[in-house]
C-alpha atoms as a PDB file:
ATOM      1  CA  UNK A   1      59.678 -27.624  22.991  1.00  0.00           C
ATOM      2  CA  UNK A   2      58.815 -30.063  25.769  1.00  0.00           C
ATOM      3  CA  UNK A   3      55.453 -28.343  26.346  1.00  0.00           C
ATOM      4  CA  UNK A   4      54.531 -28.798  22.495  1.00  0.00           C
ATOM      5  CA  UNK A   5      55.244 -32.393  22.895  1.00  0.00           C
ATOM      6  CA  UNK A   6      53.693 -32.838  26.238  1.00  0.00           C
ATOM      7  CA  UNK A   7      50.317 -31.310  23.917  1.00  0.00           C
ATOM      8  CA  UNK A   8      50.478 -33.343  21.198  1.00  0.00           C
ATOM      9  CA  UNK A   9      50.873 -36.749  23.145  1.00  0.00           C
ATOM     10  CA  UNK A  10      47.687 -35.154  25.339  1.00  0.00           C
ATOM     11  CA  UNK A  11      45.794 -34.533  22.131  1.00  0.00           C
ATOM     12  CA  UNK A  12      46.671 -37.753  20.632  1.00  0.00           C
ATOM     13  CA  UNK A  13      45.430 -39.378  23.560  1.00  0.00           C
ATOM     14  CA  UNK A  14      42.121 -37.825  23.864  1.00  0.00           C
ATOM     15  CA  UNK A  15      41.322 -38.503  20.588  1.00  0.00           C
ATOM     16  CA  UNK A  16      41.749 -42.453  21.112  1.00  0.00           C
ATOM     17  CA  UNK A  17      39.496 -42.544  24.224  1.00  0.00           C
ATOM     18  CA  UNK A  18      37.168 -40.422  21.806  1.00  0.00           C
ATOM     19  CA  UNK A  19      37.409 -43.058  19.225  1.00  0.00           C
ATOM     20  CA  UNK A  20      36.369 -45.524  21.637  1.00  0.00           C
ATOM     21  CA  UNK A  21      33.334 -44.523  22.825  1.00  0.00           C
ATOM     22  CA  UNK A  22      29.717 -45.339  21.688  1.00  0.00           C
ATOM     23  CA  UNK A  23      28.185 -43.237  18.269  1.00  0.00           C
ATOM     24  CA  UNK A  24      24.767 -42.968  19.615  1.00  0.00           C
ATOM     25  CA  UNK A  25      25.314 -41.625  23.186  1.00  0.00           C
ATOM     26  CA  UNK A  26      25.863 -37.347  23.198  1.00  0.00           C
ATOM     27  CA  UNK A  27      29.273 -36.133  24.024  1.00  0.00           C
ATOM     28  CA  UNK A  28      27.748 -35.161  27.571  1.00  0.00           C
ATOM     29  CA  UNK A  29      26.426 -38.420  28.752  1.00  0.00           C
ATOM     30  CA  UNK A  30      29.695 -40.365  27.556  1.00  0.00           C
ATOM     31  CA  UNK A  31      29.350 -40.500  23.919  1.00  0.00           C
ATOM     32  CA  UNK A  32      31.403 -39.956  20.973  1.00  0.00           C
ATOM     33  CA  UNK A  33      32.716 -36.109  20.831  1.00  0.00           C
ATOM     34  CA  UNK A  34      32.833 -35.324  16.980  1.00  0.00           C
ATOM     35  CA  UNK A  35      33.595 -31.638  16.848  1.00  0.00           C
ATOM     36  CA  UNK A  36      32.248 -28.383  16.669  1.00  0.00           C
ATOM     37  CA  UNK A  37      28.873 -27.739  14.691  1.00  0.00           C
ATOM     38  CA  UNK A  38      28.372 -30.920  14.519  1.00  0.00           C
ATOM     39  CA  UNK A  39      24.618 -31.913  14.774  1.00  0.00           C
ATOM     40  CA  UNK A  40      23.256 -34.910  16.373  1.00  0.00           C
ATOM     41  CA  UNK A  41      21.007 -37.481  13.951  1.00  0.00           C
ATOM     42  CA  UNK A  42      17.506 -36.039  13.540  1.00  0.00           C
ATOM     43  CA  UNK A  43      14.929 -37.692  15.986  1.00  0.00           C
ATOM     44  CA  UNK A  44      12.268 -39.659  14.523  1.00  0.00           C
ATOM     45  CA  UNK A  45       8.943 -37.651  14.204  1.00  0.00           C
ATOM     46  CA  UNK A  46       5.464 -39.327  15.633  1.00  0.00           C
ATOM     47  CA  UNK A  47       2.909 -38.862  12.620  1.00  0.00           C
ATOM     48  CA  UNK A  48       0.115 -36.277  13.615  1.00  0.00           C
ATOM     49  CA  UNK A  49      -2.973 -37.672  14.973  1.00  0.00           C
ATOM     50  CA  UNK A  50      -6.149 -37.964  12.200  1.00  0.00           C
ATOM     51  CA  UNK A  51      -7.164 -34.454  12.277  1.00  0.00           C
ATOM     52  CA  UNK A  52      -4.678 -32.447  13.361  1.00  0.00           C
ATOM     53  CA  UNK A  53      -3.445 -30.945   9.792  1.00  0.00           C
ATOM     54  CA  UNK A  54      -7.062 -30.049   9.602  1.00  0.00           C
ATOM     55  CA  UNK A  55      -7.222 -27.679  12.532  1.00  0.00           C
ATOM     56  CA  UNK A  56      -3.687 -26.316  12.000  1.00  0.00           C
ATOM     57  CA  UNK A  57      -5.461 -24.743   8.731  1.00  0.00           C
ATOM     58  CA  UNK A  58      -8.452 -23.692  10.082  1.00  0.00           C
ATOM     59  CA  UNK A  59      -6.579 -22.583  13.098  1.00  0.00           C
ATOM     60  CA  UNK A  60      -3.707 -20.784  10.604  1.00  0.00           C
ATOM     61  CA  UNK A  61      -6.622 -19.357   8.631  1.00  0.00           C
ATOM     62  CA  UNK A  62      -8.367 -17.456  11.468  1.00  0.00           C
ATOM     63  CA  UNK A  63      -5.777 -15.991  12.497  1.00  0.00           C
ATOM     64  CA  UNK A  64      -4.512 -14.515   8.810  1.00  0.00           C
ATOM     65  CA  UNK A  65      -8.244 -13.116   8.587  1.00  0.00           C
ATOM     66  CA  UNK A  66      -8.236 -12.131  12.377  1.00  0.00           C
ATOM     67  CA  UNK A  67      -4.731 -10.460  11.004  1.00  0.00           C
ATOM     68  CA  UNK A  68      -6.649  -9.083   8.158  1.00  0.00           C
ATOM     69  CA  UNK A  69      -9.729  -7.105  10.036  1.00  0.00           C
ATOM     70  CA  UNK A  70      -6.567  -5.651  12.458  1.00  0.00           C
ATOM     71  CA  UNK A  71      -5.088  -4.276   9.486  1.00  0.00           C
ATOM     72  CA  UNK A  72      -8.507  -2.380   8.130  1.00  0.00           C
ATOM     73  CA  UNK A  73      -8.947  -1.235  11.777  1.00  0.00           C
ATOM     74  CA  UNK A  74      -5.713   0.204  12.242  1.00  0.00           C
ATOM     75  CA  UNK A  75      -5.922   1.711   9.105  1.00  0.00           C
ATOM     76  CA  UNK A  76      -9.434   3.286   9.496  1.00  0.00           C
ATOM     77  CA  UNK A  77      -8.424   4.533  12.877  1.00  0.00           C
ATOM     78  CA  UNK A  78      -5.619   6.244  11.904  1.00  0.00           C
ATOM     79  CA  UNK A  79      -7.760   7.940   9.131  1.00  0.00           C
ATOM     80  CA  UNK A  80     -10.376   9.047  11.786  1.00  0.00           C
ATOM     81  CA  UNK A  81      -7.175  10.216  13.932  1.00  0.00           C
ATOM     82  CA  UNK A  82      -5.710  12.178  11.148  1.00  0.00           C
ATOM     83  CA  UNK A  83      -8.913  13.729  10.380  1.00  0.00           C
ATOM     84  CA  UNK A  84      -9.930  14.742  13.881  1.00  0.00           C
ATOM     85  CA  UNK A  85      -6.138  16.178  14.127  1.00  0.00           C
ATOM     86  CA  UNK A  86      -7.048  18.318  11.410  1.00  0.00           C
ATOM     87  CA  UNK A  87      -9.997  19.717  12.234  1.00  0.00           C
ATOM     88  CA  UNK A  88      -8.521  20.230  15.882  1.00  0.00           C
ATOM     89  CA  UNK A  89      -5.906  22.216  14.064  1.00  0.00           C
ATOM     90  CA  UNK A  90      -8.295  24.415  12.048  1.00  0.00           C
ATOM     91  CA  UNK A  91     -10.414  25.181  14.928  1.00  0.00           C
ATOM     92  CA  UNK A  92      -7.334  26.288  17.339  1.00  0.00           C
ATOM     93  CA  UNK A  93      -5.804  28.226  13.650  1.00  0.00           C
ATOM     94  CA  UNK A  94      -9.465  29.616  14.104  1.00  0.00           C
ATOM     95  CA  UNK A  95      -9.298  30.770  17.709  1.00  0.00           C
ATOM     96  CA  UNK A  96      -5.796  32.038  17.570  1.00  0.00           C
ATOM     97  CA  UNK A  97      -7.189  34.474  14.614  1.00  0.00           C
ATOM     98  CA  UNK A  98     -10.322  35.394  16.287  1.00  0.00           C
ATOM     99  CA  UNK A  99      -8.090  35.844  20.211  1.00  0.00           C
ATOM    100  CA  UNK A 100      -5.767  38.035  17.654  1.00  0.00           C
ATOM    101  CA  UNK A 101      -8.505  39.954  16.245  1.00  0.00           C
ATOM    102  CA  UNK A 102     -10.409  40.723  19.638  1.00  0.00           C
ATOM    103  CA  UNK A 103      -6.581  42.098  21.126  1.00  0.00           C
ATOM    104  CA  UNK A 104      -5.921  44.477  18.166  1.00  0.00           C
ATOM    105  CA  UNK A 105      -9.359  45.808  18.422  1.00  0.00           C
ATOM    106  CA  UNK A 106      -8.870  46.487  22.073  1.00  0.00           C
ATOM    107  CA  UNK A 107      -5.832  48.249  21.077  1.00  0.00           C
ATOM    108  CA  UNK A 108      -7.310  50.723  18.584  1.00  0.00           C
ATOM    109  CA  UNK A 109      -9.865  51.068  20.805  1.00  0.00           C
ATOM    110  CA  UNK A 110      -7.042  52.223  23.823  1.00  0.00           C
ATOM    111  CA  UNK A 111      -5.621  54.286  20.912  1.00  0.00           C
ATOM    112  CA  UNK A 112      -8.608  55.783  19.606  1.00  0.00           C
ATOM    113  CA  UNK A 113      -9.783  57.122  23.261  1.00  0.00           C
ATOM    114  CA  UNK A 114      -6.176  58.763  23.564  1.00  0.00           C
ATOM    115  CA  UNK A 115      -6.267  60.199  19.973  1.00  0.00           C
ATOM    116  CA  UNK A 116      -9.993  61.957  21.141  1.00  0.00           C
ATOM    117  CA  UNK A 117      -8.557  63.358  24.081  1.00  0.00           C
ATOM    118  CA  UNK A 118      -5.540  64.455  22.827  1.00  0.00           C
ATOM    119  CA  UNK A 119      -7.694  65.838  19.889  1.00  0.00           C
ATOM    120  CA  UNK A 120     -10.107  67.467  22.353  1.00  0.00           C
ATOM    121  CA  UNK A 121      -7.349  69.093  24.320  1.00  0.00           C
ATOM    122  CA  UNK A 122      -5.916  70.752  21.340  1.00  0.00           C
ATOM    123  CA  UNK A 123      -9.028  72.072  20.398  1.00  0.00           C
ATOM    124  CA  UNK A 124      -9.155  73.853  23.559  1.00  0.00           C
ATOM    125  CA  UNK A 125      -6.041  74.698  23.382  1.00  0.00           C
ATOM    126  CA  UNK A 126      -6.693  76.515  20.121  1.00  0.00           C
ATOM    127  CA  UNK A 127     -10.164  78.200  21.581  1.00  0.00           C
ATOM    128  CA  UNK A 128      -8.310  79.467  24.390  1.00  0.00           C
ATOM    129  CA  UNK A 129      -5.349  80.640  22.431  1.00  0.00           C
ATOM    130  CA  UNK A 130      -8.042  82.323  19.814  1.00  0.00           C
ATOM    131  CA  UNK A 131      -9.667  83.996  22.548  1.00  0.00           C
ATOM    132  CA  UNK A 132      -6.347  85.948  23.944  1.00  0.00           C
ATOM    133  CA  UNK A 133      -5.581  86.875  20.620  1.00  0.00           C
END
């Protein structure tokens, strides 16, 4: 219990020094400490020179239309992107048939030339066997 007591009489001293010191110094350079989230007095402002609200809008305004034309660029690009991704698409679609077409026709054409000389070697097959009968 002597520790709790030892921390209270520490706390209760700290917080007369604190009580002492000055109100418009921060904590860190010796001021008054006033606790956490505590924000220091807002620090006067100097007035804008003649002027300067003027350019701030124009300024402000270019860049919303600057923002503006970006917008209609992006969007017009990705139109043109979509649309040359399509076509790309049809033409390879295209291709693939026609690379498709040109293999099965070489195929029938391989099959063909066996079916005519497997055709042709039955027929003399037959002529030969009609001739020793």
């Amino acid at each position: 219990m002597a520790s709790a007591a030892n921390k209270d009489d520490f706390f209760a001293r700290k917080m007369q020094e604190n009580q002492s010191k000055p109100d418009h110094l921060p904590p860190n350079q010796g001021g008054k400490y006033v606790g956490f989230g505590s924000t220091p007095p807002p620090r006067p402002t100097a007035s804008p020179a003649p002027g300067v609200d003027d350019v701030t809008a124009l300024l402000s305004k270019g860049l919303q239309s600057l923002g503006q034309v970006a917008g209609v660029a992006a969007s017009t690009a990705h139109v043109a992107v979509q649309s040359g991704t399509q076509n790309l698409n049809q033409l390879l679609q295209e291709k693939q048939v026609a690379q498709t077409l040109q293999q099965t026709s070489k195929v029938v054409a391989e099959k063909a030339q066996v079916g005519t000389r497997v055709w042709c070697r039955l027929k003399q097959i037959t002529r030969r066997l009609g001739r020793a009968s």
